[in-house]
Every structure is written in C-alpha cells, then in structure tokens.
C-alpha atoms as a PDB file:
ATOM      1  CA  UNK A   1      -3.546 -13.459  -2.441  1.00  0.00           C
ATOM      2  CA  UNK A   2      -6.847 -15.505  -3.775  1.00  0.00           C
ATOM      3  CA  UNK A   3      -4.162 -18.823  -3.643  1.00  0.00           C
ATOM      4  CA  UNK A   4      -3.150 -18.219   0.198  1.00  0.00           C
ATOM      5  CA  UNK A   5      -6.927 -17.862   1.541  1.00  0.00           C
ATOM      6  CA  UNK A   6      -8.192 -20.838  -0.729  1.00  0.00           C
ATOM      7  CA  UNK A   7      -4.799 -23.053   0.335  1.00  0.00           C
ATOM      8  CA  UNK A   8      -6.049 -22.298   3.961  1.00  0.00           C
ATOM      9  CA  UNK A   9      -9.231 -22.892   3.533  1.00  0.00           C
ATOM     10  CA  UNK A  10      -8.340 -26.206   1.826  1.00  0.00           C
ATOM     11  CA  UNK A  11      -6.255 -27.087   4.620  1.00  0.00           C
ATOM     12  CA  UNK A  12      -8.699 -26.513   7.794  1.00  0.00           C
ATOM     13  CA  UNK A  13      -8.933 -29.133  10.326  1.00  0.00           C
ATOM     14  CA  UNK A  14     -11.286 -29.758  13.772  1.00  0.00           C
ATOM     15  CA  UNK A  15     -10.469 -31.445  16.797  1.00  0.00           C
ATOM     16  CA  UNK A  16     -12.988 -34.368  17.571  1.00  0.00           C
ATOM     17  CA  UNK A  17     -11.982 -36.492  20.390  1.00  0.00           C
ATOM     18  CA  UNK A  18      -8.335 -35.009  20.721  1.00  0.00           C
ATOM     19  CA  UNK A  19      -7.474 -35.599  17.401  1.00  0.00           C
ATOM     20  CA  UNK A  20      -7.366 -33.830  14.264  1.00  0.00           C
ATOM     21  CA  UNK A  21      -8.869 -34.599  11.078  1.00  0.00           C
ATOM     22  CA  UNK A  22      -8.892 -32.704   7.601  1.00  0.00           C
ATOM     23  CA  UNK A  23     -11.870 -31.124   6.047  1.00  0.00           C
ATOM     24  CA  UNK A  24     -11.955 -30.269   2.514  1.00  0.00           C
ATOM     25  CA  UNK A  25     -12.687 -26.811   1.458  1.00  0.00           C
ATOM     26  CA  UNK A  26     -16.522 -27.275   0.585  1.00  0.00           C
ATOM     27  CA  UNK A  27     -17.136 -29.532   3.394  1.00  0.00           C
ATOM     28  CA  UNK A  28     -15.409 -26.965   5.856  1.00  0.00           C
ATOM     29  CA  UNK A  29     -17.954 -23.953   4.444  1.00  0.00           C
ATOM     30  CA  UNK A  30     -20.820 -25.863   4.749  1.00  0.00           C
ATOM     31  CA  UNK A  31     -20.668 -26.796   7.892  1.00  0.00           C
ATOM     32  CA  UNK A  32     -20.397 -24.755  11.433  1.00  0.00           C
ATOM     33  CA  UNK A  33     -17.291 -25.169  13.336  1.00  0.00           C
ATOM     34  CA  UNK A  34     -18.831 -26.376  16.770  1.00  0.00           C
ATOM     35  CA  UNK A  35     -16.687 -27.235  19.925  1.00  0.00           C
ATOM     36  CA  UNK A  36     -16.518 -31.234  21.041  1.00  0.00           C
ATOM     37  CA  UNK A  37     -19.104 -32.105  23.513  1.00  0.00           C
ATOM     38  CA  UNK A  38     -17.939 -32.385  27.106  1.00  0.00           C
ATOM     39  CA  UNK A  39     -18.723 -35.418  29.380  1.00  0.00           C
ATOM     40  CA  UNK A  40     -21.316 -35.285  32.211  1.00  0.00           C
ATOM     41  CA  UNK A  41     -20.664 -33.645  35.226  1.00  0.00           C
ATOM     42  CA  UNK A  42     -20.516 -36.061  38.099  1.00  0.00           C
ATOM     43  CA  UNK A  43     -23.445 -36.395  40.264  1.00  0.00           C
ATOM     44  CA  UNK A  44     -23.538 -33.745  43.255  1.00  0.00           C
ATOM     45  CA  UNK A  45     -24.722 -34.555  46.145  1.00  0.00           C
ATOM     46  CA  UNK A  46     -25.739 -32.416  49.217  1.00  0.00           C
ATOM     47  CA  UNK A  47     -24.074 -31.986  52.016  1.00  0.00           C
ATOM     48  CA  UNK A  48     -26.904 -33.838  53.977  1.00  0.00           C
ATOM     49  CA  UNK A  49     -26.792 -36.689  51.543  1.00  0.00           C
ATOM     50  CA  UNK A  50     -22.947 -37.226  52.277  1.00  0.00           C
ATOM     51  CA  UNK A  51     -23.467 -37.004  56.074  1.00  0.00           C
ATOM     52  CA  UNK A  52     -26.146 -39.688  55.987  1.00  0.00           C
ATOM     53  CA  UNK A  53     -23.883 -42.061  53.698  1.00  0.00           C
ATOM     54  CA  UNK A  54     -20.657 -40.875  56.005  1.00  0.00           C
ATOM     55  CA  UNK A  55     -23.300 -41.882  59.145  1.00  0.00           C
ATOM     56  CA  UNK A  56     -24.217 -45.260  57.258  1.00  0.00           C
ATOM     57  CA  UNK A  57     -20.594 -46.025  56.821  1.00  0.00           C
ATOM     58  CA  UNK A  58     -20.332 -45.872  60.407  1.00  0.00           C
ATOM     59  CA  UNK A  59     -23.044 -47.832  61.385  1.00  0.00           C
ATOM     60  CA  UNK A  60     -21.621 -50.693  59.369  1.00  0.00           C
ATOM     61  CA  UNK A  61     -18.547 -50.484  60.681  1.00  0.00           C
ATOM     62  CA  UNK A  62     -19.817 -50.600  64.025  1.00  0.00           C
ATOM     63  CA  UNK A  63     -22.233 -53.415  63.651  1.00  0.00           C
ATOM     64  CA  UNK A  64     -18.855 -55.293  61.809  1.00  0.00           C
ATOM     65  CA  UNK A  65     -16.798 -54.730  65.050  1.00  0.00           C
ATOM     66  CA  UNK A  66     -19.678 -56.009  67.426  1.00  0.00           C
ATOM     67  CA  UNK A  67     -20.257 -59.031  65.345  1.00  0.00           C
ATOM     68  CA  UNK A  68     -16.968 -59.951  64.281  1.00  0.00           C
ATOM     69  CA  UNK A  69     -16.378 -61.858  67.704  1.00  0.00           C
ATOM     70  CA  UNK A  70     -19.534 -63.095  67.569  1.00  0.00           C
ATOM     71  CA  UNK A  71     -20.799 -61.325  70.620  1.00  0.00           C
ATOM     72  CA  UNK A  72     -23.079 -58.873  70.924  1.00  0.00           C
ATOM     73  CA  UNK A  73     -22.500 -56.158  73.601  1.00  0.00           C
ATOM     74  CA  UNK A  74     -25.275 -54.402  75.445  1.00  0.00           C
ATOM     75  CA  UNK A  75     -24.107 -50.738  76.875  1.00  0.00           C
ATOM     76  CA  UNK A  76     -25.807 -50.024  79.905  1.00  0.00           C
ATOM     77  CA  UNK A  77     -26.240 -45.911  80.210  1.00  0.00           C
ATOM     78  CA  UNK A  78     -23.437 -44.630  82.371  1.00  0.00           C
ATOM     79  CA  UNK A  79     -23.731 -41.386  84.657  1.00  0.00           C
ATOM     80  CA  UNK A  80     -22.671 -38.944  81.844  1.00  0.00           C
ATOM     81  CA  UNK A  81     -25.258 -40.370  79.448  1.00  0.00           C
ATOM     82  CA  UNK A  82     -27.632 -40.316  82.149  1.00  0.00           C
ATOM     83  CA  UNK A  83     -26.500 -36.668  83.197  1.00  0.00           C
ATOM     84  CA  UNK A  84     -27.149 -35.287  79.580  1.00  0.00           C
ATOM     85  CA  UNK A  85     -30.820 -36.928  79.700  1.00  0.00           C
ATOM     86  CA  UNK A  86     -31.509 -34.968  83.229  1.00  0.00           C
ATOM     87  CA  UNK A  87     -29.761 -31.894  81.726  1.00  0.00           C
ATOM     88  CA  UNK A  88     -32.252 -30.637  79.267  1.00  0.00           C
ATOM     89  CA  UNK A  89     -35.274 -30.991  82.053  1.00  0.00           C
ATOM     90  CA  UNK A  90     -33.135 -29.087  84.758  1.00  0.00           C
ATOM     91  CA  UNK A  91     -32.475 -26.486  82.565  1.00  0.00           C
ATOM     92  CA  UNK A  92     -35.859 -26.078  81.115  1.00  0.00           C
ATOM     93  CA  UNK A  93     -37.230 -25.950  85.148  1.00  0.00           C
ATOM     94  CA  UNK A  94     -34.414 -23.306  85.972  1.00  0.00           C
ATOM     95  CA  UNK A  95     -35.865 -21.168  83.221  1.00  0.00           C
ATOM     96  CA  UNK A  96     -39.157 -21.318  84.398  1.00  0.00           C
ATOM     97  CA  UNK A  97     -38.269 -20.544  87.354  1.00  0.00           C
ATOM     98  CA  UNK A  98     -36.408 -17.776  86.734  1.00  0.00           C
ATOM     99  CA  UNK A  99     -39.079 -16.598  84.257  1.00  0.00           C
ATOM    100  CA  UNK A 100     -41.741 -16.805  87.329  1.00  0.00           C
ATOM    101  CA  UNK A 101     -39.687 -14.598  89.318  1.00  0.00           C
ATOM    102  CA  UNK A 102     -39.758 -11.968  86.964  1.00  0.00           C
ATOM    103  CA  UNK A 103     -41.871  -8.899  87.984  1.00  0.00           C
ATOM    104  CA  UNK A 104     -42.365  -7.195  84.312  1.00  0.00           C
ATOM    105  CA  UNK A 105     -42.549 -10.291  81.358  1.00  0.00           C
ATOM    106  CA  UNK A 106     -43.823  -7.540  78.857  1.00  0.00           C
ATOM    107  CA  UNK A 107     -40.556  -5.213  78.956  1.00  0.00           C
ATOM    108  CA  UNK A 108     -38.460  -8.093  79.532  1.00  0.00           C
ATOM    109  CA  UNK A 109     -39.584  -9.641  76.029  1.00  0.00           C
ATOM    110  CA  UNK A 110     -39.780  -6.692  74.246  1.00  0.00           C
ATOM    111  CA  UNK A 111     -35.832  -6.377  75.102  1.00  0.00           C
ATOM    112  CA  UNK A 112     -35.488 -10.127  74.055  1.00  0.00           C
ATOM    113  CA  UNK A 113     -37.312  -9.264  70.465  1.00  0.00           C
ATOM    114  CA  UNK A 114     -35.159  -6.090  70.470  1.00  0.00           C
ATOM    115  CA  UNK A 115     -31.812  -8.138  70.927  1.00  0.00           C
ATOM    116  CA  UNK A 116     -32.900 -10.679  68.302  1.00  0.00           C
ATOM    117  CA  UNK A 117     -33.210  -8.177  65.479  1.00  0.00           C
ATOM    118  CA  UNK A 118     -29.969  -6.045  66.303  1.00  0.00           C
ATOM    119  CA  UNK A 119     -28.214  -8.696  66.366  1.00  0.00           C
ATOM    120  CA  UNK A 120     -29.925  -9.653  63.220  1.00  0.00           C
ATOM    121  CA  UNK A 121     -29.097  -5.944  61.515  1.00  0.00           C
ATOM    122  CA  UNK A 122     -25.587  -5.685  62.538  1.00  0.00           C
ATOM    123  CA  UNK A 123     -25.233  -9.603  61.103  1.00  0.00           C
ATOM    124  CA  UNK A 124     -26.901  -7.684  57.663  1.00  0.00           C
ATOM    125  CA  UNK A 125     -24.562  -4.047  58.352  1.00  0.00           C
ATOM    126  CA  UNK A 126     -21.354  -6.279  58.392  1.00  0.00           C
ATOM    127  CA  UNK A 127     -22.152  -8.530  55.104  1.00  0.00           C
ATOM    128  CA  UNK A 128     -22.891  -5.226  53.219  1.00  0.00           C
ATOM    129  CA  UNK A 129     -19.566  -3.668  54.460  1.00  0.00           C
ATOM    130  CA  UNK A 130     -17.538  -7.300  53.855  1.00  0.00           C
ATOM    131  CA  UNK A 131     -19.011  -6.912  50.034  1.00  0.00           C
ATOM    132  CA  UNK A 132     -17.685  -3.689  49.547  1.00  0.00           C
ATOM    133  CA  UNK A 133     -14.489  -3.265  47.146  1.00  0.00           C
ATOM    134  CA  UNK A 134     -11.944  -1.589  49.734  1.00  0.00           C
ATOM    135  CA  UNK A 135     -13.528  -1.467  53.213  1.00  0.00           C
ATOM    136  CA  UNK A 136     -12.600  -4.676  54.411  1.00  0.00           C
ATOM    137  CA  UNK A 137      -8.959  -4.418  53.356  1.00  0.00           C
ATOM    138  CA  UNK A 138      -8.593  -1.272  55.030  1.00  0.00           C
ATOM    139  CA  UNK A 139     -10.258  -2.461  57.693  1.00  0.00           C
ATOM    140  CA  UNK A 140      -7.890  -5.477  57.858  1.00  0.00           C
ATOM    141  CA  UNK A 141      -4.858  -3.232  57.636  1.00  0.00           C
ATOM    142  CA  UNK A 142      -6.063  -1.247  60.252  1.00  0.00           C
ATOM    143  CA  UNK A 143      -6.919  -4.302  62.195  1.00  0.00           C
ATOM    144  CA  UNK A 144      -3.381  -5.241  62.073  1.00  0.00           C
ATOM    145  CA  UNK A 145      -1.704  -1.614  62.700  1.00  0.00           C
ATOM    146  CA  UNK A 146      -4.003  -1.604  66.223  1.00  0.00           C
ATOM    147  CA  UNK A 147      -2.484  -5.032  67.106  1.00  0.00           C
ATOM    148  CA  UNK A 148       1.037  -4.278  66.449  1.00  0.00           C
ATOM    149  CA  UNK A 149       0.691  -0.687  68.508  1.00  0.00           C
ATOM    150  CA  UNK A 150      -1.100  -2.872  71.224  1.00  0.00           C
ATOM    151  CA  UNK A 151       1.822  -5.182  71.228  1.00  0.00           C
ATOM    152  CA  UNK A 152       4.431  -2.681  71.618  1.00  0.00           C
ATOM    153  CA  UNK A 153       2.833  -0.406  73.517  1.00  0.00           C
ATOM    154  CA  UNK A 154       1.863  -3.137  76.356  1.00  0.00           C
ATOM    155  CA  UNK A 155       3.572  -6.653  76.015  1.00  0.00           C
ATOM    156  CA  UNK A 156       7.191  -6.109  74.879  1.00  0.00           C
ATOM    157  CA  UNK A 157       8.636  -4.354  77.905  1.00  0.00           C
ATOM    158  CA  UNK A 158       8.256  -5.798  81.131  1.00  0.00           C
ATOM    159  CA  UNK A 159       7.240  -2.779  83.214  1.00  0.00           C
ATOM    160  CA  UNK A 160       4.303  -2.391  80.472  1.00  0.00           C
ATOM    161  CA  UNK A 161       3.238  -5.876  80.777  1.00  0.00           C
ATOM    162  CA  UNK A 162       3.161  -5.666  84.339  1.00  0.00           C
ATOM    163  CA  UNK A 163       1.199  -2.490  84.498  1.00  0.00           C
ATOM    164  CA  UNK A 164      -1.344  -4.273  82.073  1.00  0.00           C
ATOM    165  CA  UNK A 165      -2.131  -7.221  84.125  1.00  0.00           C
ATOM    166  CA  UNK A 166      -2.260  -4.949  87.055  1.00  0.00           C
ATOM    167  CA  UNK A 167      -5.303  -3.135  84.981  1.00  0.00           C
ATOM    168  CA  UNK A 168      -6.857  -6.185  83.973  1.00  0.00           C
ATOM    169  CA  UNK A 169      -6.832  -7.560  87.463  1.00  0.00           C
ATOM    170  CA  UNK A 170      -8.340  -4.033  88.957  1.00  0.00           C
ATOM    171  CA  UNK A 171     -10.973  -4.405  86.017  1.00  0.00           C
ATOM    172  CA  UNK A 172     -11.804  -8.083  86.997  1.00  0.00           C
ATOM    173  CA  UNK A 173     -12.068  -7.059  91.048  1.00  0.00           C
ATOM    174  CA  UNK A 174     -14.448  -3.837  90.007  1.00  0.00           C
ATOM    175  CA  UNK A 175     -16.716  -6.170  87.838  1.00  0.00           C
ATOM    176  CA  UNK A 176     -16.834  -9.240  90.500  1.00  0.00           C
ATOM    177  CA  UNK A 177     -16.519  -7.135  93.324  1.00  0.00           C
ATOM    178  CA  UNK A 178     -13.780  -8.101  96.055  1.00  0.00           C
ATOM    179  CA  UNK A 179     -14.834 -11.571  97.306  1.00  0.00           C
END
C-alpha cells in the first residue's frame, strides 16, 4: 500500500503552458500545486467610447468620399433641415402659450409631480415583481392563455370578427364624438 502512494507521488506531473512535465517526489511536496496564469483580459471599452470611435470612423469616411474627386461640396440647408431648426422654438412658444392659458398652475403641477413619481413607482413595483422566482413565468403563461382565448373568442370566426370591429368603431365614435 506504502509502494502505490509513493509510486504516485513519484509520478505527479503539472501543466505549464499546455504541456506536462514530471516532478520528482520531493520537488512535488515542497512545492504548492498552483494553476497557470491566464493572459490579460482585453481592454473594455464603454459604450460611449465605441460610439465616438464608430462616429470618427464615419467622419473619415465622409471627408474620403468628398475629397476623393477632389471637390469639395457645400450643402446648403434644405426645408426639412430648416423645419427641424423652427421646430424646437414653435413648440417651446405653443407651450407657453398653453401654459398662460391655464387658470390654476399650482394644481396643474402638483398633478405633473404626481405623474412623474407613479410612473416612477410602478417602473420600481414591476422590477421587484420581474425579480421574483415564479411571478413572471406565471404571469407570462397567463399572458399567453388571455391571448389565445382573445383569439378564439373574437378573430377566428367571421361573425365574431365582425362584431369586434363593430365595437371598436362604436368605441372610437364615443371617444371622438361623431364628426
């Protein structure tokens, strides 16, 4: 029994750079058995340093195409360009105008601020329910049981289908009123 373990010691080996090599039996108890070193990672960047390399790239490009013919072209701002310039201002004066015409600023901010943070809790309600264990699976499942009762309920038959779009056009007339 004393032969096998000392034969086995005898006989150890490591791995360094993929290949094997043999240790003797007083080399292999005097040392710790370690694990070869692993290269570097490769640099990470951030997503904003790619976009400002992928925007460089571009720019390069561009300025290769202009001056590959050896002329340089000068792009005079068309309607649409000029449109979006106009667009921020016209919206910004429609605001205010609308905002002047309010009668009661107080209530109508405090229902702003009151949007902003349910819309903030629900945004915090559904990340605690998506990191539970079984809730959104069931959810999913039942997600998908409502859709296929929907489906056969209202959009197989034509009669159903008919009686559907019907609804929906009665809803549409009731919230737009008939014009």
């Amino acid at each position: 029994m004393a032969s096998t373990t000392s034969s086995s010691l005898s006989l150890s080996s490591t791995i360094v750079d993929g290949k094997t090599t043999r240790q003797s039996a007083a080399a292999a108890s005097s040392q710790c058995v370690t694990l070869p070193t692993l290269p570097p990672p490769p640099a990470v960047q951030s997503r904003a340093a790619r976009a400002t390399a992928y925007c460089r790239k571009m720019a390069r490009n561009v300025v290769s195409m202009a001056t590959s013919t050896g002329e340089v072209v000068t792009a005079e701002p068309t309607t649409a360009e000029t449109a979006t310039t106009e667009l921020p201002s016209e919206l910004v004066q429609k605001i205010q105008e609308a905002w002047d015409k309010v009668d009661d600023k107080y209530a109508v901010s405090s229902l702003g601020v009151a949007a902003f943070i349910l819309l903030w809790s629900s945004t915090g309600v559904i990340s605690a329910i998506d990191r539970l264990p079984l809730i959104p699976g069931v959810l999913e499942l039942v997600g998908i049981g409502y859709t296929g009762w929907f489906a056969y309920k209202n959009l197989i038959f034509k009669p159903d289908r008919e009686a559907l779009i019907a609804k929906i056009k009665d809803l549409y007339q009731d919230i737009l009123g008939s014009s």
